[in-house]
C-alpha atoms as a PDB file:
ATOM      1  CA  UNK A   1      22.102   4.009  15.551  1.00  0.00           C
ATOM      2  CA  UNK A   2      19.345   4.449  13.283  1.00  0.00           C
ATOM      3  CA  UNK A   3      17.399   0.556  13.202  1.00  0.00           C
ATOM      4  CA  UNK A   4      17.412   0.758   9.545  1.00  0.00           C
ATOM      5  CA  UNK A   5      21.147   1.045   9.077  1.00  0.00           C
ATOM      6  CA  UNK A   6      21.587  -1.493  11.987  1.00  0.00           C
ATOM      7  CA  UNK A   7      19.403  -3.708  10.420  1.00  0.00           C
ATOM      8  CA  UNK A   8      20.998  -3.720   6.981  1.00  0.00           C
ATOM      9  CA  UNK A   9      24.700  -3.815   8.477  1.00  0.00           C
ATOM     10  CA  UNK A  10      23.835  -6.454  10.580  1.00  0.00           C
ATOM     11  CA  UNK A  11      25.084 -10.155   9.016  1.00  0.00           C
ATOM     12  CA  UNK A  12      26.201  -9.728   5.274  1.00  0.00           C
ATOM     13  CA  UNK A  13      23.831  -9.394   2.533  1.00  0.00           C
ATOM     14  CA  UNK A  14      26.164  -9.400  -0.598  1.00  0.00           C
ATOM     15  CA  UNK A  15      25.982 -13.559   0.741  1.00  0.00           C
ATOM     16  CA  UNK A  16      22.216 -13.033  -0.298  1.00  0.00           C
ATOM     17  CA  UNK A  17      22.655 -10.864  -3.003  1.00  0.00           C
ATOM     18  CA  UNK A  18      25.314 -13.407  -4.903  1.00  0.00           C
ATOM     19  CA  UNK A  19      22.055 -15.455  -5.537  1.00  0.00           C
ATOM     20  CA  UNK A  20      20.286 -12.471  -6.891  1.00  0.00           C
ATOM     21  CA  UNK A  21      23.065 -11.090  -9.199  1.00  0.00           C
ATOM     22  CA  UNK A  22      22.015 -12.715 -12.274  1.00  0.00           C
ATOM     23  CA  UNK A  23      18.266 -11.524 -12.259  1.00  0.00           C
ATOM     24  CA  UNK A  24      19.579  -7.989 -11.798  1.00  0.00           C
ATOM     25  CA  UNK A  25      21.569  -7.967 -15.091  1.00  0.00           C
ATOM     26  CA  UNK A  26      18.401  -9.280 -16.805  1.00  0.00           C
ATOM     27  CA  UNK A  27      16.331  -6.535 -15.455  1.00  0.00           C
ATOM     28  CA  UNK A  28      18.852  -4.105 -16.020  1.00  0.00           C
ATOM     29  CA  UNK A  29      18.398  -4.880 -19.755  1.00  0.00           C
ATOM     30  CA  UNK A  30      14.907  -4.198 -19.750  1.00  0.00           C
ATOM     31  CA  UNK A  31      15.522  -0.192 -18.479  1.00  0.00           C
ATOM     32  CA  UNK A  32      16.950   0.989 -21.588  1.00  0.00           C
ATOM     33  CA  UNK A  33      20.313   2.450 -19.884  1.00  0.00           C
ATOM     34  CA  UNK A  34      22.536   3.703 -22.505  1.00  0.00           C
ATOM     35  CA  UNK A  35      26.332   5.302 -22.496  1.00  0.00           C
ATOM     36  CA  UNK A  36      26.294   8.712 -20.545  1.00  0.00           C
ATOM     37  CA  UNK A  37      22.287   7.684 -18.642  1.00  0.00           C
ATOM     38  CA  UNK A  38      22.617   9.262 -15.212  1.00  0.00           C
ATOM     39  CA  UNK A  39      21.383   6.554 -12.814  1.00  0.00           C
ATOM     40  CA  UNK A  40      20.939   6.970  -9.217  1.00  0.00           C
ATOM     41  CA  UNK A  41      20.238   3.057  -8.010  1.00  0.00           C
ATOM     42  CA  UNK A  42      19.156   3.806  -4.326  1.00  0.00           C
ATOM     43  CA  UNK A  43      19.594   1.023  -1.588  1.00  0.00           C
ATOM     44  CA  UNK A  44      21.838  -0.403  -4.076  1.00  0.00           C
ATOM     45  CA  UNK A  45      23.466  -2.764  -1.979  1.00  0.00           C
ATOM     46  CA  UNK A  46      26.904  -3.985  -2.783  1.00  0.00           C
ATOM     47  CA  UNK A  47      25.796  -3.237  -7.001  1.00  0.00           C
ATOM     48  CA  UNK A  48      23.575  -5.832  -7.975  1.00  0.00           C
ATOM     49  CA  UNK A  49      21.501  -3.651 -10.594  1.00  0.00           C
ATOM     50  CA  UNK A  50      24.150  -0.496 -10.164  1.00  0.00           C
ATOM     51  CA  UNK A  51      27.232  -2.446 -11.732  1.00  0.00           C
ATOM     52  CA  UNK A  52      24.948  -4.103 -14.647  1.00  0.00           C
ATOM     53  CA  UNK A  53      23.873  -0.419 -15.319  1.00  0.00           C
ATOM     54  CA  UNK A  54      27.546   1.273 -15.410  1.00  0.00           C
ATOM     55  CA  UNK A  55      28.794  -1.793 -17.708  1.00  0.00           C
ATOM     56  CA  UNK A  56      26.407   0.099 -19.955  1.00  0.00           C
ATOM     57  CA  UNK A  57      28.275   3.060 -20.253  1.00  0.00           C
ATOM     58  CA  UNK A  58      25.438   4.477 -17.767  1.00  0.00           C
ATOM     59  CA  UNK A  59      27.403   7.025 -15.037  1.00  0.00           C
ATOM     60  CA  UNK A  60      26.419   5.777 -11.944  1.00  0.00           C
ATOM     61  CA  UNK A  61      25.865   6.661  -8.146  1.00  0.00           C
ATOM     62  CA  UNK A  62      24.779   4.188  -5.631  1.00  0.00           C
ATOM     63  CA  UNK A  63      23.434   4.981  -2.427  1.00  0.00           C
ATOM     64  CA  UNK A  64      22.628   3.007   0.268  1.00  0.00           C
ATOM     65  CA  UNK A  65      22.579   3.266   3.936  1.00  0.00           C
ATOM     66  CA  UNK A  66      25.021   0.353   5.101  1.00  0.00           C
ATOM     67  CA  UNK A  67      28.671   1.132   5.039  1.00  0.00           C
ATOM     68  CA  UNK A  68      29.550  -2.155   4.728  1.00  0.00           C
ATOM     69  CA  UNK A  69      27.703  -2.667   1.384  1.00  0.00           C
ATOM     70  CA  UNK A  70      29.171   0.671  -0.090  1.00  0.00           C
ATOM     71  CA  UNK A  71      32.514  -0.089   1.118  1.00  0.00           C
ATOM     72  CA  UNK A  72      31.604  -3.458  -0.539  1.00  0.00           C
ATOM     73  CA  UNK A  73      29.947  -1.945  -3.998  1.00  0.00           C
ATOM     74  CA  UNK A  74      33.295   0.255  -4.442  1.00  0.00           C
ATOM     75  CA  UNK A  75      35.763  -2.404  -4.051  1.00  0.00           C
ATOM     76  CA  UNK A  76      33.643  -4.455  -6.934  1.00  0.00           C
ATOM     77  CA  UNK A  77      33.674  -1.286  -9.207  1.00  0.00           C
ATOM     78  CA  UNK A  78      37.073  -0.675  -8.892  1.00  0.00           C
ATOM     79  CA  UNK A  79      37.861  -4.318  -9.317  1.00  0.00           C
ATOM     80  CA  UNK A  80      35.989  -4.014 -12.886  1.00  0.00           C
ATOM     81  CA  UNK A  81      37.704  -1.079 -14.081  1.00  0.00           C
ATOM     82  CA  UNK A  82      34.333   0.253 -13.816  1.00  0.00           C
ATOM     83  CA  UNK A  83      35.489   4.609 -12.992  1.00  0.00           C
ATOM     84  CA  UNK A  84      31.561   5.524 -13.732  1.00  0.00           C
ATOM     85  CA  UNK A  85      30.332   3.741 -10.546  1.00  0.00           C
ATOM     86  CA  UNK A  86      30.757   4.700  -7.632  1.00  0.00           C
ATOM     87  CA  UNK A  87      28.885   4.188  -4.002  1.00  0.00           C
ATOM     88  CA  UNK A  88      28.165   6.256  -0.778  1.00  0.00           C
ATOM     89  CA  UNK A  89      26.000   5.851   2.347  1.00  0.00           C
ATOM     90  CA  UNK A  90      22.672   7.734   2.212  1.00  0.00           C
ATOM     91  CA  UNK A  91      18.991   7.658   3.214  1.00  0.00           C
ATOM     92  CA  UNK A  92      16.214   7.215   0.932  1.00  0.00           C
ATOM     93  CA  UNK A  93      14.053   9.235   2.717  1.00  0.00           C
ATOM     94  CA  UNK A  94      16.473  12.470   2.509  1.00  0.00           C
ATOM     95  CA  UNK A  95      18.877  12.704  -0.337  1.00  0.00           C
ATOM     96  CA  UNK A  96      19.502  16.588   0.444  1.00  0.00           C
ATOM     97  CA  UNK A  97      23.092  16.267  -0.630  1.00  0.00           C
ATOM     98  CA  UNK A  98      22.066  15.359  -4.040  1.00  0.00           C
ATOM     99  CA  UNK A  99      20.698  18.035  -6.299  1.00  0.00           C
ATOM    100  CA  UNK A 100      16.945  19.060  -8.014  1.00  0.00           C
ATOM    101  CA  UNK A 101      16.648  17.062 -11.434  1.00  0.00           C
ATOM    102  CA  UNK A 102      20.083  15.528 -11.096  1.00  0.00           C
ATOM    103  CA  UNK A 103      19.294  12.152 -12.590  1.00  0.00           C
ATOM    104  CA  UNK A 104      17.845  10.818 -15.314  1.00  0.00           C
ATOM    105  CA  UNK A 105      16.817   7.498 -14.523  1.00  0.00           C
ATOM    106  CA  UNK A 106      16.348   6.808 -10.723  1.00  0.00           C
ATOM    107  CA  UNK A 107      16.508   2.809 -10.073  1.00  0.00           C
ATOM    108  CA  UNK A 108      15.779   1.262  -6.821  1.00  0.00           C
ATOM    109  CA  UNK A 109      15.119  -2.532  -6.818  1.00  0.00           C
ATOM    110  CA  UNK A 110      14.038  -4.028  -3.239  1.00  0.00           C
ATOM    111  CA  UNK A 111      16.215  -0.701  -1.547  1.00  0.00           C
ATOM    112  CA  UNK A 112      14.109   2.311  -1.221  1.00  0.00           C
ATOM    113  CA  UNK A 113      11.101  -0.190   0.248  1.00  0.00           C
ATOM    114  CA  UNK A 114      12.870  -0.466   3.262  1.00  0.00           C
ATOM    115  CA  UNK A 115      13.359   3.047   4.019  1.00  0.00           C
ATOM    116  CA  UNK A 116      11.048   4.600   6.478  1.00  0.00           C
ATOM    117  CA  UNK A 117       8.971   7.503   5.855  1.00  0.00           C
ATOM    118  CA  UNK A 118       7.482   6.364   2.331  1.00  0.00           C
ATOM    119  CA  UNK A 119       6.064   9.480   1.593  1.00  0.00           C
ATOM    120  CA  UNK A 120       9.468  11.052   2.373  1.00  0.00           C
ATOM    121  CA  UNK A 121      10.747   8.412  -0.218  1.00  0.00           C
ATOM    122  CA  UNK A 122       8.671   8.983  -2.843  1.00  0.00           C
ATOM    123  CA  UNK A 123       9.230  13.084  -2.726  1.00  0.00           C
ATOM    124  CA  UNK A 124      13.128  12.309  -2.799  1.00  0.00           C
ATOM    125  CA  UNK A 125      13.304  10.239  -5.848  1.00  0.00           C
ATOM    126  CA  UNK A 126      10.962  12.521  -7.574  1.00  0.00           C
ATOM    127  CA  UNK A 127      13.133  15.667  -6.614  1.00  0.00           C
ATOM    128  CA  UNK A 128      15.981  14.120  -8.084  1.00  0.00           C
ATOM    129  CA  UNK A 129      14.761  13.217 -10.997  1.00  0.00           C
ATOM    130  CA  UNK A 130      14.464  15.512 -13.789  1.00  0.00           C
ATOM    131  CA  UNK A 131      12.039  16.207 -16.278  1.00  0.00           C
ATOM    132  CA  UNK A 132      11.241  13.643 -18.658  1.00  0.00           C
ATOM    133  CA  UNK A 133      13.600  11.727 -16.744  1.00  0.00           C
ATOM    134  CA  UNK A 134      12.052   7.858 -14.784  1.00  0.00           C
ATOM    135  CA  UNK A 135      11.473   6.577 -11.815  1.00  0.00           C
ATOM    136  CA  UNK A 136      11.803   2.383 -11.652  1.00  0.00           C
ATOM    137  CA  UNK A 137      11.656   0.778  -8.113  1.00  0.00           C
ATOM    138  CA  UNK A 138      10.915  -2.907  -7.762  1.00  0.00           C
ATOM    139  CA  UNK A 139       8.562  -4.178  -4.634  1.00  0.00           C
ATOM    140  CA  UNK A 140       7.667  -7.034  -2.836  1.00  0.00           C
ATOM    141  CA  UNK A 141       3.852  -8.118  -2.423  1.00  0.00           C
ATOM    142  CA  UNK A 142       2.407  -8.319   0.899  1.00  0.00           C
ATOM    143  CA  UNK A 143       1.184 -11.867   1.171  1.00  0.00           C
ATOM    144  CA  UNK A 144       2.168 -12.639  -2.330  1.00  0.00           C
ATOM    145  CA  UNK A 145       2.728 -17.106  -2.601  1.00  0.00           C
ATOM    146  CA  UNK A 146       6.489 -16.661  -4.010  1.00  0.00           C
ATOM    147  CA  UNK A 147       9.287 -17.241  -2.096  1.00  0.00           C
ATOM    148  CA  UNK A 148      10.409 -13.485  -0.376  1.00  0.00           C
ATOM    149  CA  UNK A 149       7.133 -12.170   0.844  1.00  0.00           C
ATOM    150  CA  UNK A 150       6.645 -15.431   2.695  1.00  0.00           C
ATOM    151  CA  UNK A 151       9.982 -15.208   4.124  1.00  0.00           C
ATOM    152  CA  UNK A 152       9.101 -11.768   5.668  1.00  0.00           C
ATOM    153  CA  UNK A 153       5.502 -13.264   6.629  1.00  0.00           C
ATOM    154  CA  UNK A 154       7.117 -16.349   8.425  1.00  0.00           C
ATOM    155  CA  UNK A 155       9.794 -13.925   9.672  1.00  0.00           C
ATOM    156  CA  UNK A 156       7.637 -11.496  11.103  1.00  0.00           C
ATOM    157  CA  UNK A 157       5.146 -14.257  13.259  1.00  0.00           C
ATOM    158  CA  UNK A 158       8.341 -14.972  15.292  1.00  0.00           C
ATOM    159  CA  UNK A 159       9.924 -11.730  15.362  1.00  0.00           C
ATOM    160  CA  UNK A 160       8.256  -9.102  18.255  1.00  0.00           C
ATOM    161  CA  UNK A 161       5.772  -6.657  17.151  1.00  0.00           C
ATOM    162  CA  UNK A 162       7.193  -3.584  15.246  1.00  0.00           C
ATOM    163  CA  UNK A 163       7.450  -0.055  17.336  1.00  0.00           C
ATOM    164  CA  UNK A 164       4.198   2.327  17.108  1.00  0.00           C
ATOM    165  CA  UNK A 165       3.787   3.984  13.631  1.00  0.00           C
ATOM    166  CA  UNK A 166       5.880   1.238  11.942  1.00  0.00           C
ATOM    167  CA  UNK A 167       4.798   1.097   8.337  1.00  0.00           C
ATOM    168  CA  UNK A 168       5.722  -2.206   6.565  1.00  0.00           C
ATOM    169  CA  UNK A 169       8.226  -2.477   3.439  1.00  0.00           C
ATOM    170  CA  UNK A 170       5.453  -4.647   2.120  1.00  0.00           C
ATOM    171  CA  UNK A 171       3.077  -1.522   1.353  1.00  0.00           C
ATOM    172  CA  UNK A 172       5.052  -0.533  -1.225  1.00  0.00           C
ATOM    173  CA  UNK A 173       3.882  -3.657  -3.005  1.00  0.00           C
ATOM    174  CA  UNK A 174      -0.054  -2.281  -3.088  1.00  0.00           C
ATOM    175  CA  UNK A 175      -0.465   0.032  -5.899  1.00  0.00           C
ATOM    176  CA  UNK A 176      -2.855   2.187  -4.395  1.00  0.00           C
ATOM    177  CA  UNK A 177      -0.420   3.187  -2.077  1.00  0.00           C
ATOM    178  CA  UNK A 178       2.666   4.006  -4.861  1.00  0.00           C
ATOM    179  CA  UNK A 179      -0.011   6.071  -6.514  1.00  0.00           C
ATOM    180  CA  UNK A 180      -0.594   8.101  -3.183  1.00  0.00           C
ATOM    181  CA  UNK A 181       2.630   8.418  -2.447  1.00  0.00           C
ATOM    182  CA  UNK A 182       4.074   9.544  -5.505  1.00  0.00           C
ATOM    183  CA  UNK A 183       0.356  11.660  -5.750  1.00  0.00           C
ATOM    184  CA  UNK A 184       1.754  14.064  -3.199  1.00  0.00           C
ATOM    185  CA  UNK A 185       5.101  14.291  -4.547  1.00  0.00           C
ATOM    186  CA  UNK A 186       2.713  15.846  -7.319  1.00  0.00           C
ATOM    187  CA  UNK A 187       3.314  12.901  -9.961  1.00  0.00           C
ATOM    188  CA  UNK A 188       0.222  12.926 -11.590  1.00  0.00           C
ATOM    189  CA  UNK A 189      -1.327   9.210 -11.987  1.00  0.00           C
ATOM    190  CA  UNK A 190      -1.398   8.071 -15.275  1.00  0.00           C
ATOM    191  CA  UNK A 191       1.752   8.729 -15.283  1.00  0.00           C
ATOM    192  CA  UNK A 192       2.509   5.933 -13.158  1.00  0.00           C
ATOM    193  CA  UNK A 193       2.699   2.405 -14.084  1.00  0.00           C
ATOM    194  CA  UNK A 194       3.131  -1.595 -13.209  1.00  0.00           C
ATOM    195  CA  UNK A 195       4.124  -4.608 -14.011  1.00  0.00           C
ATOM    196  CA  UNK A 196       4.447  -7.855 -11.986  1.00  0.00           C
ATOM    197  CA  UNK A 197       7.597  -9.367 -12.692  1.00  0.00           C
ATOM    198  CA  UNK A 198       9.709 -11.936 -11.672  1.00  0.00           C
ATOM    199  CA  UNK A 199      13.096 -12.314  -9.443  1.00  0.00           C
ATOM    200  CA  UNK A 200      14.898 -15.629  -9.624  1.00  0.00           C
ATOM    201  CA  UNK A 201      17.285 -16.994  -6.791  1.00  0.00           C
ATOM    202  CA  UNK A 202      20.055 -18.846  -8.393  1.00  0.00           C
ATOM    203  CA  UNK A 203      22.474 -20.369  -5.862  1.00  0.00           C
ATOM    204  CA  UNK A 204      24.850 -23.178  -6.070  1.00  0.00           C
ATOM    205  CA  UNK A 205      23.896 -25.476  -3.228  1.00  0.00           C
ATOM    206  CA  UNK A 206      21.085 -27.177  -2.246  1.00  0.00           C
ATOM    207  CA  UNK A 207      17.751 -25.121  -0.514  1.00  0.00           C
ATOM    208  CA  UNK A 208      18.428 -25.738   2.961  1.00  0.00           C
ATOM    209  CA  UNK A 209      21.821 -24.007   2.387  1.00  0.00           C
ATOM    210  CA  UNK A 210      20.309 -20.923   1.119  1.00  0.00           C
ATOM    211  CA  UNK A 211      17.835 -21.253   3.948  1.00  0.00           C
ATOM    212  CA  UNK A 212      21.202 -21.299   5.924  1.00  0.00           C
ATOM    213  CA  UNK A 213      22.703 -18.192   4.227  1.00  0.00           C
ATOM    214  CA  UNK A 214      19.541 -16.176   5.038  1.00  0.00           C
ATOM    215  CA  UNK A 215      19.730 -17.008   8.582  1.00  0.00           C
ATOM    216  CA  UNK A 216      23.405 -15.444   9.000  1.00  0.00           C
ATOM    217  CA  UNK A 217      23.401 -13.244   7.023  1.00  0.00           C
ATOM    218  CA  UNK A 218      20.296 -11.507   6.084  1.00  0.00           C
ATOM    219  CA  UNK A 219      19.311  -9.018   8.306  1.00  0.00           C
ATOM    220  CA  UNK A 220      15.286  -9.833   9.029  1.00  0.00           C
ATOM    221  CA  UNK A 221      15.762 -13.075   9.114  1.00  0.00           C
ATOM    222  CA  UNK A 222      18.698 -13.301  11.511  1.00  0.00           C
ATOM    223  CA  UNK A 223      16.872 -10.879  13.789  1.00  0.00           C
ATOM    224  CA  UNK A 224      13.430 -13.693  13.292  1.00  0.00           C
ATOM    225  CA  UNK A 225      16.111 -16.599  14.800  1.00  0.00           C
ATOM    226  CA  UNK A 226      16.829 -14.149  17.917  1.00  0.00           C
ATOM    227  CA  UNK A 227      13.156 -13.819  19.231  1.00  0.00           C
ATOM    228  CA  UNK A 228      12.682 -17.680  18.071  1.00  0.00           C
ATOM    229  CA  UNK A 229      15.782 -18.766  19.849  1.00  0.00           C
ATOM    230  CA  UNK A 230      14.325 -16.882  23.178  1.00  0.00           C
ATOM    231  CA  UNK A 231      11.159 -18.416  22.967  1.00  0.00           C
ATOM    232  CA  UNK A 232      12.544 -22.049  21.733  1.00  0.00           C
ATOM    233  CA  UNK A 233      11.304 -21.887  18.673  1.00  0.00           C
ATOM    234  CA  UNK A 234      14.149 -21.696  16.401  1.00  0.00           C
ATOM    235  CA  UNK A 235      13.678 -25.233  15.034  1.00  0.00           C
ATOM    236  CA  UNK A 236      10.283 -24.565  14.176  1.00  0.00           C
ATOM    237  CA  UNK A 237      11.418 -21.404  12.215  1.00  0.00           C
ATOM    238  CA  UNK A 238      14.096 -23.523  10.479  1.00  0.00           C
ATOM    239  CA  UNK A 239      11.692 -25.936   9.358  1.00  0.00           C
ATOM    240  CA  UNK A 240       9.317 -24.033   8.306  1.00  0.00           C
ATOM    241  CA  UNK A 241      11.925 -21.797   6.167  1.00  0.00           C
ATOM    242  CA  UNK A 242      13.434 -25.352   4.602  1.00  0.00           C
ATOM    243  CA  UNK A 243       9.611 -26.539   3.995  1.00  0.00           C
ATOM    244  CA  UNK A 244       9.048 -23.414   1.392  1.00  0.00           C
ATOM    245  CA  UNK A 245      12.192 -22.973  -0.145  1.00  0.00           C
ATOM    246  CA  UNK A 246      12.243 -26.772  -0.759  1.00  0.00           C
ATOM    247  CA  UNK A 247       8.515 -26.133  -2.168  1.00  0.00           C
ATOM    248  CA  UNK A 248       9.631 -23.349  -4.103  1.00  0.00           C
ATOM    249  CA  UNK A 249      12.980 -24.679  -5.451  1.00  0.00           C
ATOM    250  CA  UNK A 250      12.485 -25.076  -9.568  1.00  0.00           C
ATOM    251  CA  UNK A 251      15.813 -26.634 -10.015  1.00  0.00           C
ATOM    252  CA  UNK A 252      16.141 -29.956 -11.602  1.00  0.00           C
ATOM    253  CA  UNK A 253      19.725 -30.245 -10.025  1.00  0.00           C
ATOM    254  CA  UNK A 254      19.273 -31.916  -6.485  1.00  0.00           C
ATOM    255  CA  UNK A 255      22.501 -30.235  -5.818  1.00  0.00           C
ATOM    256  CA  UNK A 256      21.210 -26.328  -6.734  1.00  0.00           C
ATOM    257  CA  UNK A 257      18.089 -24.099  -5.677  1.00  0.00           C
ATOM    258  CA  UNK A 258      16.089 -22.440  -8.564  1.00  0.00           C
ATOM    259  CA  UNK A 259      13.588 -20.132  -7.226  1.00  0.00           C
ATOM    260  CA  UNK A 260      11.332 -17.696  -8.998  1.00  0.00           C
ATOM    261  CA  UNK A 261       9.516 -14.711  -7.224  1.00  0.00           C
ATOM    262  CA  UNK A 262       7.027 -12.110  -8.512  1.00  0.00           C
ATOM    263  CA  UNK A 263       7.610  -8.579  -7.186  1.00  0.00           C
ATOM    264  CA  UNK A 264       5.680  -5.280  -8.528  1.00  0.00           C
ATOM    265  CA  UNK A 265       7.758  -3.360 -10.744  1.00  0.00           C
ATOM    266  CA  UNK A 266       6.631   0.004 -10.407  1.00  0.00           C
ATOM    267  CA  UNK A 267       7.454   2.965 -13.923  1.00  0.00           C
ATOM    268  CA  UNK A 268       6.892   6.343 -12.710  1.00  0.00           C
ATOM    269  CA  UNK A 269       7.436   8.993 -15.804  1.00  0.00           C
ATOM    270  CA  UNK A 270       8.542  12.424 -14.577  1.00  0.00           C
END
């Protein structure tokens, strides 16, 4: 199987994405979807920015790469009433069954990062998108202080190294590199711009719990507790996930988890 499907139909990330639901409708607000907007939202999970954007009136497609997720997004849509989303498995890096200039706003919030072959990425969404149409993906920062890029970081010190010519999510966080990569799609520059914004987890139960969540059912971070459990290290990996999401926790309710995290949010104008 291809490791990135495995990896993202491994545990169950709509657990994970629950916390993450009501940050998506607030950034959803900020794209300036209207009725009839074509939207592609790629790596869209189980519809976490994809169902905010078809309660818009936008027409939506989702694509992501784990069946469970689409078979997940589509039961939600159709539970909603919602006929102008709909979901289907498919690659980032090779959307050849979707057309030239198709959409006109492609969105892809902590998805298309994932993919292998970034350059491959980046001339995909741009294909797809037509003229005068947008481009909005949002990133993670390598070695940023909030709360996801240190999960990867701690993740990754237990996990075994990656295979030869690996090239980490993270990058996509650098804006040097979404410049060259969009570059040789042939999207000139200054026609590409950022903006660090901010992600909060909201979740119902105390920070250990989420801590908890993200060790069943979040695909990095389950694979992290394999190589630690090997080596007998798991309890140091659980501590040292409960030691920053207690740190990062904002909530004033001992009984709920608050946290804020800054990602790169990344315009590019076609």
């Amino acid at each position: 199987m291809n490791p990135n499907k495995a990896l993202w139909e491994k545990g169950d990330f709509t657990r994970i994405a629950e916390s993450m639901r009501e940050s998506g409708e607030e950034l959803v607000q900020k794209l300036g979807v209207m009725k009839g907007t074509k939207v592609l939202d790629l790596g869209c999970g189980h519809g976490t920015t994809a169902l905010p954007e078809a309660r818009l009136g936008a027409d939506v497609l989702g694509v992501d790469i784990a069946a469970n997720l689409v078979e997940a997004g589509n039961n939600r849509a159709k539970a909603e009433g919602l006929a102008n989303c709909r979901f289907q498995e498919g690659d980032a890096s090779d959307l050849s069954g979707l057309k030239d200039g198709a959409f006109d706003l492609v969105v892809s919030i902590f998805g298309a990062m994932f993919a292998p072959k970034p350059f491959d990425v980046a001339r995909e969404m741009t294909r797809v998108t037509r003229p005068g149409g947008r481009i909005v993906m949002g990133n993670w920062i390598p070695n940023d202080p909030t709360l996801v890029a240190q999960i990867l970081k701690i993740s990754a010190t237990y996990s075994p190294p990656p295979p030869e010519g690996f090239v980490s999510p993270m990058s996509w966080g650098v804006e040097s590199n979404v410049i060259e990569r969009f570059g040789a799609a042939g999207v000139p520059k200054d026609r590409i711009s950022f903006v660090r914004d901010t992600y909060t987890f909201r979740f119902a139960s105390p920070p250990t719990q989420l801590v908890d969540a993200f060790r069943q059912y979040y695909g990095p971070t389950m694979n992290a507790f394999e190589a630690a459990e090997k080596s007998g290290r798991s309890e140091e990996l659980k501590k040292e996930l409960d030691g920053l999401f207690n740190r990062e926790n904002e909530s004033s309710d001992p009984g709920a988890t608050l946290i804020p995290a800054t990602y790169l949010r990344v315009t590019v104008a076609r």
